[in-house]
Protein backbone atom coordinates (compact mmCIF):
# COMPACT_ATOMS: atom_id res chain seq x y z
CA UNK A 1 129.30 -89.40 -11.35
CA UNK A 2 126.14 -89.56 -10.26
CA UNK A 3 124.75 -87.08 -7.90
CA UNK A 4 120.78 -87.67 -5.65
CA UNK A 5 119.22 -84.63 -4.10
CA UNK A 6 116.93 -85.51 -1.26
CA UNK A 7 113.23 -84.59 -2.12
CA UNK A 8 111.74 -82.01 -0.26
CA UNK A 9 108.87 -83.46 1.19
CA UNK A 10 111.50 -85.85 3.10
CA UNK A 11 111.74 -82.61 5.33
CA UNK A 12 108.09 -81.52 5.90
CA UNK A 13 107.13 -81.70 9.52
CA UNK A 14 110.40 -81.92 11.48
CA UNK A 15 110.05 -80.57 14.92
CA UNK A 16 111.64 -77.02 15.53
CA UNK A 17 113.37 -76.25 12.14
CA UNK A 18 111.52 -73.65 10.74
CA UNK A 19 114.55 -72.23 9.40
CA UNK A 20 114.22 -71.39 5.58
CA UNK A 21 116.70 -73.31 3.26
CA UNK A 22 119.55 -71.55 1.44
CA UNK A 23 121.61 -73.33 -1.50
CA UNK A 24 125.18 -72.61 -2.94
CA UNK A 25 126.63 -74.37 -5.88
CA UNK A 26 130.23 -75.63 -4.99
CA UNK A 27 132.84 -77.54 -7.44
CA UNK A 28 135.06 -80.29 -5.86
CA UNK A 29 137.86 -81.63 -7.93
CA UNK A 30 135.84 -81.20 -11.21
CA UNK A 31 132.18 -82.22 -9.40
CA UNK A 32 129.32 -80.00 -8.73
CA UNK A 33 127.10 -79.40 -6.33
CA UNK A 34 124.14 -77.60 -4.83
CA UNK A 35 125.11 -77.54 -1.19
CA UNK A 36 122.26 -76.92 1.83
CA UNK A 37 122.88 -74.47 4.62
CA UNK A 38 121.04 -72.23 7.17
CA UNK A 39 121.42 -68.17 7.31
CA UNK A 40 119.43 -66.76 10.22
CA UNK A 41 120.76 -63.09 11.58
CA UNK A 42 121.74 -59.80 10.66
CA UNK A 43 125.68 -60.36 11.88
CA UNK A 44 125.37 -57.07 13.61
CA UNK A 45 128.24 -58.69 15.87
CA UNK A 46 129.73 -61.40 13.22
CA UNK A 47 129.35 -64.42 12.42
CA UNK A 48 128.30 -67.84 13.80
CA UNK A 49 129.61 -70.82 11.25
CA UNK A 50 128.13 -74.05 12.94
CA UNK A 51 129.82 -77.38 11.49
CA UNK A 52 128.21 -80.37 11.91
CA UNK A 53 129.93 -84.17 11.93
CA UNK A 54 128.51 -87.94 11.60
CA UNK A 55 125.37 -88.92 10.80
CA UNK A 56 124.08 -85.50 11.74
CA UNK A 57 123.36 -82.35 9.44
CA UNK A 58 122.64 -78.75 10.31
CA UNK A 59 119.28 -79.87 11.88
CA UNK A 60 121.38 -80.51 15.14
CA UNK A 61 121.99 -76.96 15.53
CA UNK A 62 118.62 -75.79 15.52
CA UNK A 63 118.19 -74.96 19.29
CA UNK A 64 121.45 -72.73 18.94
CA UNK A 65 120.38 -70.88 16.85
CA UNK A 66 117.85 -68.91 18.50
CA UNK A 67 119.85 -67.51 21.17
CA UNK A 68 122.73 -66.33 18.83
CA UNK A 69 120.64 -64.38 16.41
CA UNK A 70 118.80 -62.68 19.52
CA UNK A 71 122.12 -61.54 20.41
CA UNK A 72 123.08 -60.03 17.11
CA UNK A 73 124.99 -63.24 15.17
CA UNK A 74 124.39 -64.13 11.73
CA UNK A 75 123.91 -67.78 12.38
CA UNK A 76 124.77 -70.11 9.32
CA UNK A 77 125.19 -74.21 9.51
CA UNK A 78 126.40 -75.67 6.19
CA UNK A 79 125.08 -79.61 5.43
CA UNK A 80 128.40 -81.70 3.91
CA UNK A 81 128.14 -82.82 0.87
CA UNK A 82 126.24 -86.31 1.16
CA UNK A 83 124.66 -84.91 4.04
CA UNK A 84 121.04 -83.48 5.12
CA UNK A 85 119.80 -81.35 2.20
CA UNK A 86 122.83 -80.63 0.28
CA UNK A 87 123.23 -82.83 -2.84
CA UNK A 88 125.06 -86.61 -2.52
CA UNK A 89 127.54 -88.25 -4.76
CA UNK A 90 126.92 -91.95 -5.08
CA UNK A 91 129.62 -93.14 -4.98
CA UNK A 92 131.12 -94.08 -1.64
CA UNK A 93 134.99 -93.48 -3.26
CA UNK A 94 134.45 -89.56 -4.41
CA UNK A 95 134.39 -88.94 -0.50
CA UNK A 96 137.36 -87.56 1.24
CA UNK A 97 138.18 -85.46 4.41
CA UNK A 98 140.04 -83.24 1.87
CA UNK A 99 137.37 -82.99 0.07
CA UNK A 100 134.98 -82.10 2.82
CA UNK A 101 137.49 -79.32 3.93
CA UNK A 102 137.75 -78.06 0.16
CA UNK A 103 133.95 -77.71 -0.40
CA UNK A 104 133.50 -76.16 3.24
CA UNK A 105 136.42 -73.38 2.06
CA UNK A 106 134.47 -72.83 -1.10
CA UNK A 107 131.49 -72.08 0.79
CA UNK A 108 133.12 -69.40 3.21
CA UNK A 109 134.89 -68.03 0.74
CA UNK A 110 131.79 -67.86 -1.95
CA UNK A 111 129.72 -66.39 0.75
CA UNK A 112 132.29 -63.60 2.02
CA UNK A 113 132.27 -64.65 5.39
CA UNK A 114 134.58 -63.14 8.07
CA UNK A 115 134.41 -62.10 11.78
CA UNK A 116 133.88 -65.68 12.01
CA UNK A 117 133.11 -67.59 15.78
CA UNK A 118 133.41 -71.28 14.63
CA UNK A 119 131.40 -73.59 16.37
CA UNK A 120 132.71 -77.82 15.52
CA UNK A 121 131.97 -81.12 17.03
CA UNK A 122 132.92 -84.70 15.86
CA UNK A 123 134.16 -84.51 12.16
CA UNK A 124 133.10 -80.57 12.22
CA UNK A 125 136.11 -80.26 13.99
CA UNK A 126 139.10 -81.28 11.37
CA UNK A 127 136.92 -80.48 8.58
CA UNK A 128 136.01 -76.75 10.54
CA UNK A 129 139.12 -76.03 12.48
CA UNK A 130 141.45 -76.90 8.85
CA UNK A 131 139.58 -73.77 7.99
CA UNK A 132 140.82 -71.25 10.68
CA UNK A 133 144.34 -73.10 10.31
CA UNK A 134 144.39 -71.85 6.23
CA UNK A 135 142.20 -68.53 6.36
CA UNK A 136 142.75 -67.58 9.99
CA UNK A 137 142.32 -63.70 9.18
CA UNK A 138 138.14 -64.68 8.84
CA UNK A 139 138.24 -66.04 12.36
CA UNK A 140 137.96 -64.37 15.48
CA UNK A 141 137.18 -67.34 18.03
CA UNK A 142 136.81 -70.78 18.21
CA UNK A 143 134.27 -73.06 19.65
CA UNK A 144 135.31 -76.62 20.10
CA UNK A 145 132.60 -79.15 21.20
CA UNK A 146 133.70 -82.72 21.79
CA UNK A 147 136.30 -83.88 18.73
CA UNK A 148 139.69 -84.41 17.94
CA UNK A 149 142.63 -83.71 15.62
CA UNK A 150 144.76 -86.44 14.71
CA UNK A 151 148.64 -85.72 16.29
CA UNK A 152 151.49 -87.87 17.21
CA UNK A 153 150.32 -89.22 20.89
CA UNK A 154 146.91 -89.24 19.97
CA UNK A 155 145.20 -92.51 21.71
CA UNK A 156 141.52 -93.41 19.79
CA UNK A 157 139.33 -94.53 22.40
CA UNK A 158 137.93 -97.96 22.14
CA UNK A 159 134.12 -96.40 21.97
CA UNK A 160 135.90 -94.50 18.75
CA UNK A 161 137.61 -98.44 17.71
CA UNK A 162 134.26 -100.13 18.12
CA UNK A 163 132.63 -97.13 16.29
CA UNK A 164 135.01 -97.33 13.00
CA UNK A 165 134.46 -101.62 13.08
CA UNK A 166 130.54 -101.40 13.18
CA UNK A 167 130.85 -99.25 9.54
CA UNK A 168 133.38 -101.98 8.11
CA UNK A 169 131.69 -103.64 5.24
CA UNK A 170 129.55 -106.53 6.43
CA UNK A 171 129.31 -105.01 9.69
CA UNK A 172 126.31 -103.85 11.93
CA UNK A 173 125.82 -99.99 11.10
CA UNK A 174 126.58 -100.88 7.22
CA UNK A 175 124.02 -104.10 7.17
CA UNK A 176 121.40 -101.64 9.34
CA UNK A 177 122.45 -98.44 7.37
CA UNK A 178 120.65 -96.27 10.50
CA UNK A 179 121.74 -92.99 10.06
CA UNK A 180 118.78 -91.48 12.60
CA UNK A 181 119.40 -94.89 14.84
CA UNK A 182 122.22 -93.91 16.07
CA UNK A 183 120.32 -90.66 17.11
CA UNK A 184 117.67 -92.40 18.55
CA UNK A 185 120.06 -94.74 20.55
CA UNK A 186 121.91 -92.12 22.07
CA UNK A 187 118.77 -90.59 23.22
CA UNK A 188 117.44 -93.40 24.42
CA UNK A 189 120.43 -94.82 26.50
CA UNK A 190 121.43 -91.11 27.83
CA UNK A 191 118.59 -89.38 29.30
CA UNK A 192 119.12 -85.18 30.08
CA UNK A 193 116.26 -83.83 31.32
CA UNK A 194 117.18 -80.89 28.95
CA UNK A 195 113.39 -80.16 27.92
CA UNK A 196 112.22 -79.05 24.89
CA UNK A 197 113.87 -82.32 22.90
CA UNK A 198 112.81 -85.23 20.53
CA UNK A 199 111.85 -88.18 21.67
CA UNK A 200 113.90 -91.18 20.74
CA UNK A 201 111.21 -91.72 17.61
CA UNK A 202 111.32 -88.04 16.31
CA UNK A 203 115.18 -88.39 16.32
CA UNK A 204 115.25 -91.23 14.15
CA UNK A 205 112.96 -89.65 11.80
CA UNK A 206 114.94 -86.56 11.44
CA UNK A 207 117.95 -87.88 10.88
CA UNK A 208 116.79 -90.36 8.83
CA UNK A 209 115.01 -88.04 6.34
CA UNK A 210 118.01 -87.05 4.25
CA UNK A 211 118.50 -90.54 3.31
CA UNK A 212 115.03 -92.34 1.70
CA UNK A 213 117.67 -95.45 0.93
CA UNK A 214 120.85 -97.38 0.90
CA UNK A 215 122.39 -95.60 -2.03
CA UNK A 216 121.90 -92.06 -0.35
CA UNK A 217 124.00 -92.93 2.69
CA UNK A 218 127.35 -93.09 0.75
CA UNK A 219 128.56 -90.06 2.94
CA UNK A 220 128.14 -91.40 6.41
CA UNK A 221 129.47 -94.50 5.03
CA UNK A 222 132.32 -92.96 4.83
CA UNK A 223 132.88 -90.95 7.76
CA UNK A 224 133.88 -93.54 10.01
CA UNK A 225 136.28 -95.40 7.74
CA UNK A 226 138.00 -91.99 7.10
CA UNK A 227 139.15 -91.92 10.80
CA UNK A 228 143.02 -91.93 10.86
CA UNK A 229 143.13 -95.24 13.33
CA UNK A 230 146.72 -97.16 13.15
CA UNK A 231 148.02 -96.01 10.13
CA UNK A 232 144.88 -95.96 7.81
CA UNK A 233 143.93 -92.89 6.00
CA UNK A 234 147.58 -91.32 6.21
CA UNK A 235 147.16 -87.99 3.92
CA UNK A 236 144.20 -87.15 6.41
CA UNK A 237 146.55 -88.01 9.65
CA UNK A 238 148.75 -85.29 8.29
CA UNK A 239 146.62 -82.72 7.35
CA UNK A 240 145.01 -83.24 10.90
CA UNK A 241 148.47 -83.15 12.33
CA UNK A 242 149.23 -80.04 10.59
CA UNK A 243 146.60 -78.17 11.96
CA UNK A 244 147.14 -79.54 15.32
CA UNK A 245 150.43 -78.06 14.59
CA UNK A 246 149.37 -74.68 13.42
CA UNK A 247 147.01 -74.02 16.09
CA UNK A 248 149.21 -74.72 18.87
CA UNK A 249 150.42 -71.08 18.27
CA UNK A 250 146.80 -69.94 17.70
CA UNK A 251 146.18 -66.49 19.91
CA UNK A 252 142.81 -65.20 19.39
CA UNK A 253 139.93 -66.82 21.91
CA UNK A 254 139.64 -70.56 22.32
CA UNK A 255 136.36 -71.70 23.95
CA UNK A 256 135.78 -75.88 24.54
CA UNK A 257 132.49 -76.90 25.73
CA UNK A 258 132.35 -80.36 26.53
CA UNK A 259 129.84 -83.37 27.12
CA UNK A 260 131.35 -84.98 29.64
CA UNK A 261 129.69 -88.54 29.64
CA UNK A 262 131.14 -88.82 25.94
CA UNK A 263 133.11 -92.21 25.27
CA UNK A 264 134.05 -91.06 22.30
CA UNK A 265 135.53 -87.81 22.96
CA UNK A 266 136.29 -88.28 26.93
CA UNK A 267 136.53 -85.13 29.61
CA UNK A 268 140.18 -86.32 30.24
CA UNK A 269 140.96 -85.45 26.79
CA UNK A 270 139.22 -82.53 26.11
CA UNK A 271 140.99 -81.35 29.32
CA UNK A 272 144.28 -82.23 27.71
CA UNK A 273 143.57 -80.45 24.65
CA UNK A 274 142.34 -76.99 26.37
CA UNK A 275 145.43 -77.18 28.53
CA UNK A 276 147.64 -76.54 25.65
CA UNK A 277 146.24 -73.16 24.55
CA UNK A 278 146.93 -70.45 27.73
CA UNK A 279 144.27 -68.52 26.76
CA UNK A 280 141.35 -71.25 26.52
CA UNK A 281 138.40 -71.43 28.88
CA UNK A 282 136.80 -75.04 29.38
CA UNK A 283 133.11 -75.85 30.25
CA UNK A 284 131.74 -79.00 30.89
CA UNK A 285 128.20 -79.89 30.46
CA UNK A 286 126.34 -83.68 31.43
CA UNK A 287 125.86 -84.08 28.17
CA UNK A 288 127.11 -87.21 25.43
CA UNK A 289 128.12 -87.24 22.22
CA UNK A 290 125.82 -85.23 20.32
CA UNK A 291 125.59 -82.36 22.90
CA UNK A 292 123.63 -79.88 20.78
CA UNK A 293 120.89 -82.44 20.78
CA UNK A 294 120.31 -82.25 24.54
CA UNK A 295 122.04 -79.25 25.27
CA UNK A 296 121.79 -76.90 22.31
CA UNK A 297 120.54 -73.74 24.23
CA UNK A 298 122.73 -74.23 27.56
CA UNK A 299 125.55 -74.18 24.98
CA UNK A 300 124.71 -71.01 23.26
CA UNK A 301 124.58 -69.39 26.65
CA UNK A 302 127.66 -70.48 27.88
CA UNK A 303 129.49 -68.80 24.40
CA UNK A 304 127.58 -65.83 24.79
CA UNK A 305 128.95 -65.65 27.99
CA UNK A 306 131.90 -66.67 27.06
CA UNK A 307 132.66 -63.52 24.59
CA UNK A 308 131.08 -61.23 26.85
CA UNK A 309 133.46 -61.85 29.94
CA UNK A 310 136.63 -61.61 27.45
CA UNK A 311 138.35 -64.67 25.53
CA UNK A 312 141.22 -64.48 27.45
CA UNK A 313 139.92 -65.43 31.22
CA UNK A 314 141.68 -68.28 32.22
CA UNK A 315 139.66 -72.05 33.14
């Protein structure tokens, strides 16, 4: 199989990431890989694990980050494999959400890590939370931004429909192949006022930069055609259903923090998810989609404030 590593100089000059890069080596299924990932902090109080989704990579945490190590986290943010500077197979058909979650367990458990607050959005959150569902003794909190797990009940959205249809073969997203477009798009048609933040131009540029062609992109390709709509993708449906399962008995603090002008991932439903868990707080923020673009800082704030008023106070 072959296997592309982004070139370095398709990083220089990004706006606020002057985070130093750290590399692992990770075998999937008999493939290996250098995989990318950030490690700011001493951990004095534990650890931050910051999971990123679609077409994003750990460059969308960088205004978290900050804020957590100033108040004693170790802060580390993984790229997926195919994704920012960790090393991409070519082949659209090695990707897999199991294989996601298997290379993201490798990396916790090759690193050590425990006293773990997990922080997911969009896939972040299967390929994250199936983590705390199968080692749960290296978590001690959860932090769910706006995604999903596939259950029984579950209704896709038609923003998440329309989504999954533009990646079909032939269709817009996989004839334009714009990873950092739909970045810039999302800045330009939702405006926050949340100041410092990239213009519309600097967005496409940075998300664009892991990917110098068509090739490259095999990972997002994949993303959206791995969703679990109307019967497709069934061994994902159930391992998301089994960790919906598992963590409806989950006791340890449950923070969401939610954009709340997300199509995608609506309020309603990220209302209906917190309500299930007793001890789960709720914050909503006017944010989108890709809240830690717009929001990154507010959202550290709210956690630290979060795990300093106790995980157990009630919405």
């Amino acid at each position: 199989m072959e296997v592309f590593r982004t070139p370095e100089e398709r990083f220089a000059g990004l706006p606020g990431f002057p985070f130093a890069a750290h590399y692992r080596d990770v075998s999937v299924d008999g493939a290996h890989f250098r995989m990318h990932y950030i490690d700011e902090g001493d951990g004095a109080n534990g650890v931050v694990l910051m999971v990123h989704g679609m077409p994003t990579w750990s460059y969308l945490y960088r205004r978290m980050i900050p804020p957590l190590v100033a108040a004693g986290y170790r802060c580390i943010a993984p790229d997926h494999l195919g994704f920012g500077k960790s090393d991409k197979a070519l082949d659209d058909g090695w990707y897999s959400i199991e294989r996601h979650s298997l290379a993201l367990g490798s990396f916790i458990e090759g690193l050590g890590l425990e006293r773990i607050t997990l922080v997911c959005q969009d896939w972040g959150g299967p390929i994250g939370l199936r983590q705390a569902v199968d080692m749960p003794e290296r978590f001690d909190r959860l932090a769910i931004l706006n995604t999903w797990l596939h259950h029984q009940g579950f209704e896709y959205t038609a923003a998440i429909r329309r989504w999954q249809s533009l990646w079909q073969p032939g269709g817009a997203m996989d004839q334009a192949q714009g990873c950092g477009l739909v970045l810039k798009n999302f800045l330009m048609s939702f405006p926050h006022g949340a100041a410092p933040q990239l213009t519309p131009e600097q967005a496409s540029q940075a998300y664009e930069a892991p990917f110098p062609d068509r090739a490259s992109k095999a990972g997002p390709r994949r993303f959206p055609l791995s969703i679990p709509i109307d019967g497709q993708n069934p061994e994902t449906a159930a391992q998301q259903q089994r960790c919906w399962d598992d963590l409806l008995s989950w006791t340890k603090p449950l923070h969401f923090i939610w954009g709340t002008a997300d199509q995608v991932f609506t309020e309603a439903w990220g209302r209906e998810w917190a309500a299930r868990h007793s001890q789960s707080t709720f914050d909503a923020l006017n944010a989108g989609h890709f809240l830690q673009e717009t929001h990154g800082q507010e959202i550290a704030g709210v956690l630290l404030r979060r795990i300093s008023a106790n995980a157990g106070e009630s919405n």
